[in-house]
Protein backbone atom coordinates (compact mmCIF):
# COMPACT_ATOMS: atom_id res chain seq x y z
CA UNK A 1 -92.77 -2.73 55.11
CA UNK A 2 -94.62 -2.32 58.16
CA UNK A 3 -97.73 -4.35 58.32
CA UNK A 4 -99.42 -1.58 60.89
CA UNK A 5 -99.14 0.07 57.01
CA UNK A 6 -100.13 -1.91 54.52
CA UNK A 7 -103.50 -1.39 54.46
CA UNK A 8 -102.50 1.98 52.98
CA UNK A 9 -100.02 1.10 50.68
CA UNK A 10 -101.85 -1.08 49.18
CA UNK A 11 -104.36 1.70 48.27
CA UNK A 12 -102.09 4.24 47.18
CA UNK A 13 -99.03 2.17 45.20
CA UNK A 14 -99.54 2.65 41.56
CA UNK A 15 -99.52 -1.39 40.51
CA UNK A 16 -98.67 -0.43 36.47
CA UNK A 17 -95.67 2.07 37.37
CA UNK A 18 -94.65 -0.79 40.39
CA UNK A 19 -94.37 -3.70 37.84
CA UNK A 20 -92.75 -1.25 34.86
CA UNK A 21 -90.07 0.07 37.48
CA UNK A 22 -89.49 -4.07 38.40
CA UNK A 23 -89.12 -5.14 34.40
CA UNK A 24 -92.09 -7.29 35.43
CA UNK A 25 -95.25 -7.52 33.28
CA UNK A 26 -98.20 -6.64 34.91
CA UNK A 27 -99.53 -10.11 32.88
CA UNK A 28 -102.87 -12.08 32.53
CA UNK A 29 -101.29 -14.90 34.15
CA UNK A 30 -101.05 -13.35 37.17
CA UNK A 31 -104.96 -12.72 37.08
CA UNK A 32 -105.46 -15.53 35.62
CA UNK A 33 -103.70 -17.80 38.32
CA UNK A 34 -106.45 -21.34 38.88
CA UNK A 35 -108.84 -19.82 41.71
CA UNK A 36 -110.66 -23.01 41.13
CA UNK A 37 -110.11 -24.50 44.97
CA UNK A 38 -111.97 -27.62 44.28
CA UNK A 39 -108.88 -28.76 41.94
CA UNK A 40 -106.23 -28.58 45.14
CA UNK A 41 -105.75 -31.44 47.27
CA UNK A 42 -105.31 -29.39 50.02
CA UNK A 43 -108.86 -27.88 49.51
CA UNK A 44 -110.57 -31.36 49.24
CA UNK A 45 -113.05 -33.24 51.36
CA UNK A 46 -111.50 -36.14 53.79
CA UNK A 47 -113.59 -39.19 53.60
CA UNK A 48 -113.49 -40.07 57.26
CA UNK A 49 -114.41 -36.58 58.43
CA UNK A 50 -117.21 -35.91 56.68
CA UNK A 51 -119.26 -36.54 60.40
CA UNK A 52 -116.55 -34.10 61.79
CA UNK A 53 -119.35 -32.08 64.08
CA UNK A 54 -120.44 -35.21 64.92
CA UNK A 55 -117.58 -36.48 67.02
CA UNK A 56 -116.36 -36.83 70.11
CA UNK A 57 -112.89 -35.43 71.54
CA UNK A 58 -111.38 -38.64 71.64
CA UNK A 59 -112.40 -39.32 67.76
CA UNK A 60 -111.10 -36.45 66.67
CA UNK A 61 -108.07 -36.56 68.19
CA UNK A 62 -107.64 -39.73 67.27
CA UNK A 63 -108.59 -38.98 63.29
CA UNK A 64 -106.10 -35.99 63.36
CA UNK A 65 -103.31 -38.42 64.83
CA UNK A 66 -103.69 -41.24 62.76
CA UNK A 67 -103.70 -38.40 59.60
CA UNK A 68 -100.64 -36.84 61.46
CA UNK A 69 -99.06 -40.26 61.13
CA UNK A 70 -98.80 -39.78 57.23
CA UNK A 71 -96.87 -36.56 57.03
CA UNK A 72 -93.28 -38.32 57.40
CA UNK A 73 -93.97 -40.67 54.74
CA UNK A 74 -95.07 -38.06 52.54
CA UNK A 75 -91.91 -35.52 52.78
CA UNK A 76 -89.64 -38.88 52.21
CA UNK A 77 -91.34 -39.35 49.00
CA UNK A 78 -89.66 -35.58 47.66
CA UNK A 79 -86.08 -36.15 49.77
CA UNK A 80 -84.34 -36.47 47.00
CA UNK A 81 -85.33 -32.49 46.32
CA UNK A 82 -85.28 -31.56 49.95
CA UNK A 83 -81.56 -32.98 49.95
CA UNK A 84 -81.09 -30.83 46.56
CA UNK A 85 -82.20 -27.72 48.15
CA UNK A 86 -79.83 -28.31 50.96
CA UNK A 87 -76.86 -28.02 48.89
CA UNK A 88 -78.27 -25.03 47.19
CA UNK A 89 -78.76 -23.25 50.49
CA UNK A 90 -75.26 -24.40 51.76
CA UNK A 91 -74.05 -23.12 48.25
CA UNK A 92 -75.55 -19.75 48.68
CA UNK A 93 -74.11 -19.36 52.43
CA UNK A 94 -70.74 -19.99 50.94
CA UNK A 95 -71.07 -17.67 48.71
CA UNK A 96 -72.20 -15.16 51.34
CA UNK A 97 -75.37 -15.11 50.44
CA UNK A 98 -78.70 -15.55 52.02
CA UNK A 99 -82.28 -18.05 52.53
CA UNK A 100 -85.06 -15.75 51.90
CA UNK A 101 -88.39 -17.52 52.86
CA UNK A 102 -91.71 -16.01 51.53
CA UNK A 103 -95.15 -16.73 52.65
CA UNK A 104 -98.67 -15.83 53.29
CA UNK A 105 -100.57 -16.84 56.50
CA UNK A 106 -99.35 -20.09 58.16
CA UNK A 107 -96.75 -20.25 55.25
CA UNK A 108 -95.35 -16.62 56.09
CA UNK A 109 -95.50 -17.32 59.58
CA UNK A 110 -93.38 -20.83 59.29
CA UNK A 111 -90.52 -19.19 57.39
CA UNK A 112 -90.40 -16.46 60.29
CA UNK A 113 -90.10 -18.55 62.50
CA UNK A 114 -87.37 -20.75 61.16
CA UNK A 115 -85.48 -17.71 60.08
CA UNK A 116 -85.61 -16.28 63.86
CA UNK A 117 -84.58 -19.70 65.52
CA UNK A 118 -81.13 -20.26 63.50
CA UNK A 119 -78.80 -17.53 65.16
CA UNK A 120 -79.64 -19.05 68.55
CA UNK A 121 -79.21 -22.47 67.07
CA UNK A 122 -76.36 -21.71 65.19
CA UNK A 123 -74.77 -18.32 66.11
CA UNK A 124 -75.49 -16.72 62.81
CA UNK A 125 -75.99 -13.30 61.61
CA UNK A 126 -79.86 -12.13 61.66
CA UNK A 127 -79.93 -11.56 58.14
CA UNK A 128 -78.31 -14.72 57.02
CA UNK A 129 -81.15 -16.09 56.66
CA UNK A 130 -84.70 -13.77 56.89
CA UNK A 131 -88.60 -14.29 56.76
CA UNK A 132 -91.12 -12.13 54.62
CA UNK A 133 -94.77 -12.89 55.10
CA UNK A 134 -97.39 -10.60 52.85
CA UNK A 135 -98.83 -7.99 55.67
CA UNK A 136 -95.41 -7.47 57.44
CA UNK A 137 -94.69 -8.34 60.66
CA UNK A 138 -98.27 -7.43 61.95
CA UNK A 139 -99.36 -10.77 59.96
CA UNK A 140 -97.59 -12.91 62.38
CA UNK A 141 -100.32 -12.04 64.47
CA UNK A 142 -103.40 -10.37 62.72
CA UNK A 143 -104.72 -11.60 59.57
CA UNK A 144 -104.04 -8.69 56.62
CA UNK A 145 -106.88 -8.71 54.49
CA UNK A 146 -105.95 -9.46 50.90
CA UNK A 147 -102.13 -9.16 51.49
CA UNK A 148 -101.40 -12.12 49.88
CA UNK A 149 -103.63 -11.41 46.53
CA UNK A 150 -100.98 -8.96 45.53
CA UNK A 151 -97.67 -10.36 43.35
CA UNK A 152 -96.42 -6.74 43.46
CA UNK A 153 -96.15 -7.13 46.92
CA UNK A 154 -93.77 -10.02 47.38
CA UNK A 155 -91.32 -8.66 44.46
CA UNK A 156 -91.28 -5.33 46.25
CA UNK A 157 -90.52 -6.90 49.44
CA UNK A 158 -87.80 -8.61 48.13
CA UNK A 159 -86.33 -5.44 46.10
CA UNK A 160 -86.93 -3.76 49.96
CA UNK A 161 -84.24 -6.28 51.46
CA UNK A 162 -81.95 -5.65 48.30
CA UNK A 163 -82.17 -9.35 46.92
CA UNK A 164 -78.71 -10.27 44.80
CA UNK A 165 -78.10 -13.14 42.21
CA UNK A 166 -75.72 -14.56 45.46
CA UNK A 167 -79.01 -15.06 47.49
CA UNK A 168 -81.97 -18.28 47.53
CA UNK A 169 -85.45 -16.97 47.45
CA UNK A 170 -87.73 -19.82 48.98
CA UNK A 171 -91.72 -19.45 48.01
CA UNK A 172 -93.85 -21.01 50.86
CA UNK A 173 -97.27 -21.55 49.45
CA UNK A 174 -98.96 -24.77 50.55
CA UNK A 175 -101.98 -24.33 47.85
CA UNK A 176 -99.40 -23.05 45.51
CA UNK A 177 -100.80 -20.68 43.62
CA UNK A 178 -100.70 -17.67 46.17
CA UNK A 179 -99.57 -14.29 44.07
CA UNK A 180 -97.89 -13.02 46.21
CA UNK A 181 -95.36 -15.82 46.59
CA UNK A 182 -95.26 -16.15 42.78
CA UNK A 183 -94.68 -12.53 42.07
CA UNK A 184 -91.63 -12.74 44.57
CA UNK A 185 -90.22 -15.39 43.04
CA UNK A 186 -90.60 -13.85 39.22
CA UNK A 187 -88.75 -11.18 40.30
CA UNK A 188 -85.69 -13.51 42.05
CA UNK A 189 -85.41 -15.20 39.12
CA UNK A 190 -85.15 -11.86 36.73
CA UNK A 191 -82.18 -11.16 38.86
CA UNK A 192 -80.54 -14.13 38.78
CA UNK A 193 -81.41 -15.83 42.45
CA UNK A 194 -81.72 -18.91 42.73
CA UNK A 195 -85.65 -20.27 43.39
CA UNK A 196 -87.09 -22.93 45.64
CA UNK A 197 -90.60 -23.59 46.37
CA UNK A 198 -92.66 -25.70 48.98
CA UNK A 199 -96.38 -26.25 48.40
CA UNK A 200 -98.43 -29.20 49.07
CA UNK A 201 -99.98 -29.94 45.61
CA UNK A 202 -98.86 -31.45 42.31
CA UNK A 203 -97.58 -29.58 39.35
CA UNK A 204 -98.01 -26.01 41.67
CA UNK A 205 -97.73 -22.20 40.13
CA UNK A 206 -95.24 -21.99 42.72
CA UNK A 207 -93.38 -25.06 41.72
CA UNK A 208 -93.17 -23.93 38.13
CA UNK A 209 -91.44 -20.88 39.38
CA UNK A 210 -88.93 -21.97 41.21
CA UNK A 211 -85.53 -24.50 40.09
CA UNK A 212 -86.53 -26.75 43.17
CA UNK A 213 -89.99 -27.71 43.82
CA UNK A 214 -90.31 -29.60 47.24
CA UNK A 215 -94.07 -31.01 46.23
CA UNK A 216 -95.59 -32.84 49.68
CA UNK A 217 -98.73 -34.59 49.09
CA UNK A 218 -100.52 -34.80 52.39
CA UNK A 219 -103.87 -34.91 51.19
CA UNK A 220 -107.01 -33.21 52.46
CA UNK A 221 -107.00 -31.81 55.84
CA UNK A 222 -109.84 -33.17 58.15
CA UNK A 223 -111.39 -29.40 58.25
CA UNK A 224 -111.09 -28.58 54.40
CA UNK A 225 -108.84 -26.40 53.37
CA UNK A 226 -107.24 -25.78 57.21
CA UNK A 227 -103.73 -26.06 55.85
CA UNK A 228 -102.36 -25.03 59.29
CA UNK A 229 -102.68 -28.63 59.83
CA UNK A 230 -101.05 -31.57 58.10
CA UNK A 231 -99.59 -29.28 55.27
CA UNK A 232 -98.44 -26.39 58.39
CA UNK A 233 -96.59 -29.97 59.65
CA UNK A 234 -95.17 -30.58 56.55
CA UNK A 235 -93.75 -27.05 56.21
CA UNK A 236 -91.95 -27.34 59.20
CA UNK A 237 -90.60 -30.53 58.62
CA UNK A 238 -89.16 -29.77 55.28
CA UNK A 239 -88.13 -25.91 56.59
CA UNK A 240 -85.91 -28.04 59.70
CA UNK A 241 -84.21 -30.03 57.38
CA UNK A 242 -83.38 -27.30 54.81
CA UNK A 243 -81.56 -25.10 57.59
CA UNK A 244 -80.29 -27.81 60.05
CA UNK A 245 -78.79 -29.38 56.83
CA UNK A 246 -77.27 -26.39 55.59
CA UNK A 247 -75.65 -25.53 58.73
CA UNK A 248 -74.33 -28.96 58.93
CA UNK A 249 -72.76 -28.93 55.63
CA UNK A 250 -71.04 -25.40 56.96
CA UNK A 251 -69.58 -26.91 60.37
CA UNK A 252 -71.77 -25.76 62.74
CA UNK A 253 -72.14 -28.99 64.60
CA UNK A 254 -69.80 -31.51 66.10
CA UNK A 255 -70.90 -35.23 65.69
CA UNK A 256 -74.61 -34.22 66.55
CA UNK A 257 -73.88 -31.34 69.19
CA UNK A 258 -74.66 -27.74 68.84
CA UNK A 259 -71.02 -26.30 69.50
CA UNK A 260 -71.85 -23.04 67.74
CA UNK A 261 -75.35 -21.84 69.60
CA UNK A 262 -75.28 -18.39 70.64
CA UNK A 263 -75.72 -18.59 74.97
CA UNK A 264 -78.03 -15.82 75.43
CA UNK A 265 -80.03 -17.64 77.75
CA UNK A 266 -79.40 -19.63 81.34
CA UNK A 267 -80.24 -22.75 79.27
CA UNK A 268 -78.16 -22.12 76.32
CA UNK A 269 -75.35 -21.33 78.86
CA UNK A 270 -76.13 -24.63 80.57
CA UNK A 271 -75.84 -26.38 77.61
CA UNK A 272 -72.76 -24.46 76.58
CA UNK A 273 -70.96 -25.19 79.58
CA UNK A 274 -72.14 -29.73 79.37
CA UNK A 275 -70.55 -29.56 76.08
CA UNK A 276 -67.13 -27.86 76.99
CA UNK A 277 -67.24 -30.43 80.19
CA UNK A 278 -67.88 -33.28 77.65
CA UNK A 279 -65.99 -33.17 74.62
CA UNK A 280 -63.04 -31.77 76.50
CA UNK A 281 -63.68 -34.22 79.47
CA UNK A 282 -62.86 -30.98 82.07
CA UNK A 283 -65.28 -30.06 85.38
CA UNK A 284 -67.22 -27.25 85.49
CA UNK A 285 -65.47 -24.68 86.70
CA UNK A 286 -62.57 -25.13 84.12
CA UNK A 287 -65.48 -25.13 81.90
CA UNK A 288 -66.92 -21.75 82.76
CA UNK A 289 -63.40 -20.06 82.41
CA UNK A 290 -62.78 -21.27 79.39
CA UNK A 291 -65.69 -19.70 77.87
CA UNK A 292 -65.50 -16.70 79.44
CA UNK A 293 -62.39 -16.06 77.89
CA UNK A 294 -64.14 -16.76 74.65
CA UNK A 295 -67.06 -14.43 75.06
CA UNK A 296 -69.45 -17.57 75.22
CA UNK A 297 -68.15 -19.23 71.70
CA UNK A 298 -68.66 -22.60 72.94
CA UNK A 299 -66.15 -23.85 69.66
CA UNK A 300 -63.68 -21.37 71.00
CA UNK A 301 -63.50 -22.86 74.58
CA UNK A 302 -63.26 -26.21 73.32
CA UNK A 303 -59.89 -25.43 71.10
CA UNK A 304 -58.58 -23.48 74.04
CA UNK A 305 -58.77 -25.90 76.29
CA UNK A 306 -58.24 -28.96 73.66
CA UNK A 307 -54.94 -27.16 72.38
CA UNK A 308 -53.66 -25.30 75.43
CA UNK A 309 -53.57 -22.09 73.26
CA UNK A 310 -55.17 -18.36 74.34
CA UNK A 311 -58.74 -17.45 72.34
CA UNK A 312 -56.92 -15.56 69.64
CA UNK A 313 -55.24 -18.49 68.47
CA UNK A 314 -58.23 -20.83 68.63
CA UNK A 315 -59.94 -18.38 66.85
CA UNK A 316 -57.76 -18.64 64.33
CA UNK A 317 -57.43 -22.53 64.32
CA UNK A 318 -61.12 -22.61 63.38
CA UNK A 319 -60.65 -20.35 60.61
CA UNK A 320 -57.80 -22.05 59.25
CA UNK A 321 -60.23 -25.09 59.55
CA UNK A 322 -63.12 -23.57 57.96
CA UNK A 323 -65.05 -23.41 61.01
CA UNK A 324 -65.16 -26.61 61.86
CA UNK A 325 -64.25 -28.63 65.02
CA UNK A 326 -63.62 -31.72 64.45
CA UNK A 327 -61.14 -30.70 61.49
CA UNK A 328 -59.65 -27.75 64.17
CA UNK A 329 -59.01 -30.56 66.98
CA UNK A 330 -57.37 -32.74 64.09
CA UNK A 331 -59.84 -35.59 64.30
């Protein structure tokens, strides 16, 4: 749904025949979700900014880098379930399925943008993996009143992309306990999908939801409650490791090189080229031919020129090898 529309559907849906038509109860719980704030980490006060207004540019940079330095340790302490949601994500692309993240503000915003970066990164289809944030797509950029407030909203959305049992629905709340998140993941879970869930406090709505909770404690921000800071840092960190792992795991790299971006760019067709000239240890212009007689697959060039063999056969040399190089070259 179009954000530019929202405002208007969410005056005119009928919330009792939405949840009825979903096999979802329009339930207490829901309004009775903790709106105590003072309870979150994330909305508590930071000792060593309580003099915030008080300080200089160099102190507060300085504060906000030494709390920076804490997010790292913090997402190790859960890698255990960040590695667990990896496989479940590279089960689900196996199976043809896809990541669906889900958010609200910063949240929504984050799984956009992680979902728009992989086919670049890693040549895949744009729906492989997709990002829903509560407003639509105007919310990336204008703050949608009460968008978020709404679980109906986030299990429609997800009916709207016609969710399976073969996809991963992925709640991004950092408070967790935003309804709209949970509603989306209530209704992945009555279909069969399997659930993760990020959020940045203990024992979390969304967390109960979901069969992985990835739980990062970064404590309070230094302007309470401004979860665009070490929690948005968190988020990222944990949303790079769930996709670059899964990708990984389905042969899209070779040793650590990105031999399956998509070179829609002059710098991914730069880098396209250095790799061809590298792993195949040819100059440029042998290079360049080579993957212009694979349409730009930078994999493709590689076996062509590795195996002496036209693009249709390399082609079919990585499919043979599962899509993946080194097993294609025979190393």
């Amino acid at each position: 749904m179009k954000g530019l529309h929202f405002r208007a559907w969410l005056n005119s849906v009928d919330y009792q025949t939405a949840s009825s038509q979903l096999s979802l109860p329009l339930a207490a719980d829901y309004r009775a979700i903790n709106m105590n704030l003072e309870q979150l980490t994330t909305e508590g006060l930071h000792s060593d900014s309580l003099k915030l207004d008080e300080m200089s540019s160099l102190e507060i940079v300085e504060l906000m880098n030494r709390e920076d330095a804490k997010i790292a340790a913090a997402v190790g302490e859960v890698k255990s379930n960040i590695a667990a949601a990896v496989d479940c994500v590279t089960d689900c692309f196996r199976r043809g399925g896809r990541l669906i993240y889900m958010g609200a503000g910063t949240s929504g915003r984050l799984g956009v943008l992680d979902a728009s970066e992989c086919p670049p990164t890693f040549s895949t289809p744009p729906e492989m993996v997709r990002g829903l944030i509560a407003g639509g797509y105007q919310a990336l950029t204008t703050a949608i009143e009460g968008a978020e407030d709404h679980w109906e909203a986030g299990a429609i959305d997800l009916r709207g992309l016609s969710v399976t049992a073969r996809d991963v629905v992925m709640g991004i709340a950092t408070s967790g306990r935003t309804p709209y998140v949970i509603g989306g993941l209530r209704y992945a879970r009555s279909i069969g999908c399997a659930t993760l869930a990020f959020a940045c406090n203990r024992d979390s709505e969304v967390g109960r939801e979901a069969d992985i909770a990835i739980e990062v404690i970064v404590g309070p921000e230094i302007l309470a409650g401004s979860t665009r800071l070490k929690s948005g840092t968190a988020t990222k960190m944990v949303l790079n490791m769930l996709t670059t792992g899964a990708m990984i795991q389905l042969g899209k790299t070779y040793g650590n090189m990105m031999v399956d971006l998509r070179a829609t760019n002059m710098k991914l067709r730069a880098r396209a080229c250095r790799l061809v000239k590298m792993i195949c240890q040819v100059d440029e212009t042998r290079a360049q031919e080579a993957l212009q007689l694979a349409n730009g697959e930078t994999k493709t060039a590689i076996l062509m020129l590795h195996l002496g063999v036209d693009a249709v056969l390399a082609r079919k040399r990585l499919e043979d090898a599962g899509g993946r190089l080194k097993r294609a070259l025979g190393n």
